[in-house]
Protein backbone atom coordinates (compact mmCIF):
# COMPACT_ATOMS: atom_id res chain seq x y z
CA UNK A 1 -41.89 -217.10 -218.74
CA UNK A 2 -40.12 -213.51 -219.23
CA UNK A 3 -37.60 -213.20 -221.99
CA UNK A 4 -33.90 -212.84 -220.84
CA UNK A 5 -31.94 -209.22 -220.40
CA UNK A 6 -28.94 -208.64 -221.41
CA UNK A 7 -26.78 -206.38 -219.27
CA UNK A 8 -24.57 -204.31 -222.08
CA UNK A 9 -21.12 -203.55 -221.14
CA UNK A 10 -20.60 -199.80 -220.58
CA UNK A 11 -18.25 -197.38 -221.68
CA UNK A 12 -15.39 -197.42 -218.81
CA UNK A 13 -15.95 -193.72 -218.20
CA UNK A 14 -19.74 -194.13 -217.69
CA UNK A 15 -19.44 -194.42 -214.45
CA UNK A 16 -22.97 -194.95 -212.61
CA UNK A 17 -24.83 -195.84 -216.19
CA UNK A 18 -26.01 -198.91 -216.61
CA UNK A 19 -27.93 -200.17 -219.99
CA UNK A 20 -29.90 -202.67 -220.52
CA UNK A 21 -31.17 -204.65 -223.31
CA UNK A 22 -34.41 -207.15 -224.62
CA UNK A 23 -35.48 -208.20 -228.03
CA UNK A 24 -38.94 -208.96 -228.24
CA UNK A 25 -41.36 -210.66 -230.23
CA UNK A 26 -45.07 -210.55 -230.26
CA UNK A 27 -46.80 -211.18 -226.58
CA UNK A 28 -43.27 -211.80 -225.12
CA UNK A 29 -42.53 -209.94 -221.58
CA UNK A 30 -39.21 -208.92 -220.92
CA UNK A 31 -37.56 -209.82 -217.90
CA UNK A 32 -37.88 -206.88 -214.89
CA UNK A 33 -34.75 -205.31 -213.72
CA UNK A 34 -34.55 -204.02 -210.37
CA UNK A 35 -32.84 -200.65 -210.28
CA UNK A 36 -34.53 -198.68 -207.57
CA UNK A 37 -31.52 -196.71 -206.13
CA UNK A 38 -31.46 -195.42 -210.11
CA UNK A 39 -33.74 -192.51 -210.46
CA UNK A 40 -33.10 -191.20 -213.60
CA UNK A 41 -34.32 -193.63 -216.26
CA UNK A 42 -34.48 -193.52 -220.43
CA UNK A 43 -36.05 -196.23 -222.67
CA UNK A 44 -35.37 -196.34 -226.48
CA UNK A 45 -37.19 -198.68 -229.05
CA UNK A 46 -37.05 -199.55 -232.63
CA UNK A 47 -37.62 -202.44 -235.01
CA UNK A 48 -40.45 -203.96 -236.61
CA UNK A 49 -43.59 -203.01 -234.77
CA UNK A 50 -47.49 -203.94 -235.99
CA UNK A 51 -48.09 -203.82 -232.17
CA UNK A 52 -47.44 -202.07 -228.80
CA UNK A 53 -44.82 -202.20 -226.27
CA UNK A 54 -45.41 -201.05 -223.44
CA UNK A 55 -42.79 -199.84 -220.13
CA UNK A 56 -44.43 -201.48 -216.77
CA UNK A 57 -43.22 -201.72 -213.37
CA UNK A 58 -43.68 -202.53 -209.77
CA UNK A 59 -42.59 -201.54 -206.17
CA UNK A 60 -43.08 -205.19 -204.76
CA UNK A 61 -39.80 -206.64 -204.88
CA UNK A 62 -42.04 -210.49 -205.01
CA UNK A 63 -44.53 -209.64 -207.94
CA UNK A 64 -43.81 -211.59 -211.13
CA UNK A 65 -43.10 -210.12 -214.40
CA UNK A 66 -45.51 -211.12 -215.99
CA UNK A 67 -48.35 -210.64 -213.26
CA UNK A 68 -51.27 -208.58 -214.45
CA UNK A 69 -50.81 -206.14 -211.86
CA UNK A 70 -47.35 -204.45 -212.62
CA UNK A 71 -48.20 -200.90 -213.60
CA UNK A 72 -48.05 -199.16 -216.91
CA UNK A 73 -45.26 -196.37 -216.29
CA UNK A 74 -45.28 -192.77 -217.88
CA UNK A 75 -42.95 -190.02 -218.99
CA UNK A 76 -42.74 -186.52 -217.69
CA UNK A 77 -45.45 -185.39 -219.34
CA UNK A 78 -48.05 -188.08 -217.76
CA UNK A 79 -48.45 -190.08 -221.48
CA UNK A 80 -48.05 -193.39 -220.80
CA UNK A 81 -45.30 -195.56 -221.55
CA UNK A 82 -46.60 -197.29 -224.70
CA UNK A 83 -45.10 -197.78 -228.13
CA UNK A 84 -46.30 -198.06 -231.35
CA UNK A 85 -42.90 -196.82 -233.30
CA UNK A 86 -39.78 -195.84 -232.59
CA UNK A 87 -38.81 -193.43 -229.94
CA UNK A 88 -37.30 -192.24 -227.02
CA UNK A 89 -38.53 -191.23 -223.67
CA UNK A 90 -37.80 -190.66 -219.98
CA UNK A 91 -39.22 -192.44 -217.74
CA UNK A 92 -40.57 -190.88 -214.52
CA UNK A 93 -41.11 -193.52 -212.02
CA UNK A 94 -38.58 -194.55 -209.89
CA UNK A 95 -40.39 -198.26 -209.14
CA UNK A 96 -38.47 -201.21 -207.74
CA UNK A 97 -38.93 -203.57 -210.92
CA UNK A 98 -38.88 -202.21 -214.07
CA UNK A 99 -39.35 -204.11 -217.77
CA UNK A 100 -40.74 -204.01 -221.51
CA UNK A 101 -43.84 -206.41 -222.37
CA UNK A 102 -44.92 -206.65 -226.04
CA UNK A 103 -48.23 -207.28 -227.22
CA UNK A 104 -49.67 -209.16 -230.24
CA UNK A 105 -48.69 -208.25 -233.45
CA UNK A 106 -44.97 -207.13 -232.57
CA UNK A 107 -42.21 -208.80 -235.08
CA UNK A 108 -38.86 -207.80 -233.24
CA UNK A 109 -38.51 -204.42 -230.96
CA UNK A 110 -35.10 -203.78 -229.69
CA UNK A 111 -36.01 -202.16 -226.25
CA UNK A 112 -32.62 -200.34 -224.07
CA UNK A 113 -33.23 -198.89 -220.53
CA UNK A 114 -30.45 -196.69 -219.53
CA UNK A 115 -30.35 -195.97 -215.44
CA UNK A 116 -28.29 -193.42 -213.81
C-alpha cells in the first residue's frame, strides 16, 4: 500500500503552483500524483537518511504505485533521480504519475514536489 500525500495549501498569489508533500520511512512508497498538464517540476528532500529515495514515474494512467515497472526519473543533466542526502533538483520528465519510494534503511525523509 502507498503512503498518503498531503496536498499543502499554497500561498494565495501562487497561482498555478501546486506542492506536495510525503514523509517516508524505510521501504515505504509514496503515493503517485498525477500532474501531467504540469511541466515544470522540483523535488526537495531532507531528514534522516541511511538509505535512498528515489523520484519514479509513469505515463499509464492504470499502473500502480508501487508496480515494479514505474520508471526512475532524472534531472536536466540525465543523473537520476536518487537520494542519498539532502537536496534539490528539477525534474525533467513530464510523466502522467509521479511519486517518491524509499528504500531500506531510510528513518524519515520529508519529500515536496512543487508543479507549475
Amino acid at each position: 500500500m502507498a503512503t498518503a500525500v498531503e496536498k499543502v495549501r499554497g500561498h494565495p498569489f501562487a497561482g498555478d503552483v501546486l506542492l506536495y508533500k510525503w514523509v517516508l520511512t524505510a521501504s515505504e512508497t509514496g503515493e503517485k500524483i498525477v500532474v501531467p498538464r504540469h511541466s515544470d517540476k522540483t523535488v526537495h528532500l531532507f531528514g534522516t537518511f541511511g538509505g535512498t529515495v528515489t523520484i519514479e514515474g509513469s505515463l499509464d494512467p492504470t499502473m500502480a504505485d508501487t508496480s515494479t515497472d514505474n520508471i526512475l526519473l532524472q534531472d536536466q543533466a540525465d543523473v537520476d533521480l536518487s537520494f542519498t542526502a539532502k537536496d534539490c533538483k528539477t525534474i525533467v520528465q513530464n510523466v502522467y504519475k509521479i511519486g517518491p519510494k524509499a528504500g531500506v534503511g531510510i528513518t524519515s525523509v520529508t519529500i515536496f514536489i512543487m508543479v507549475r
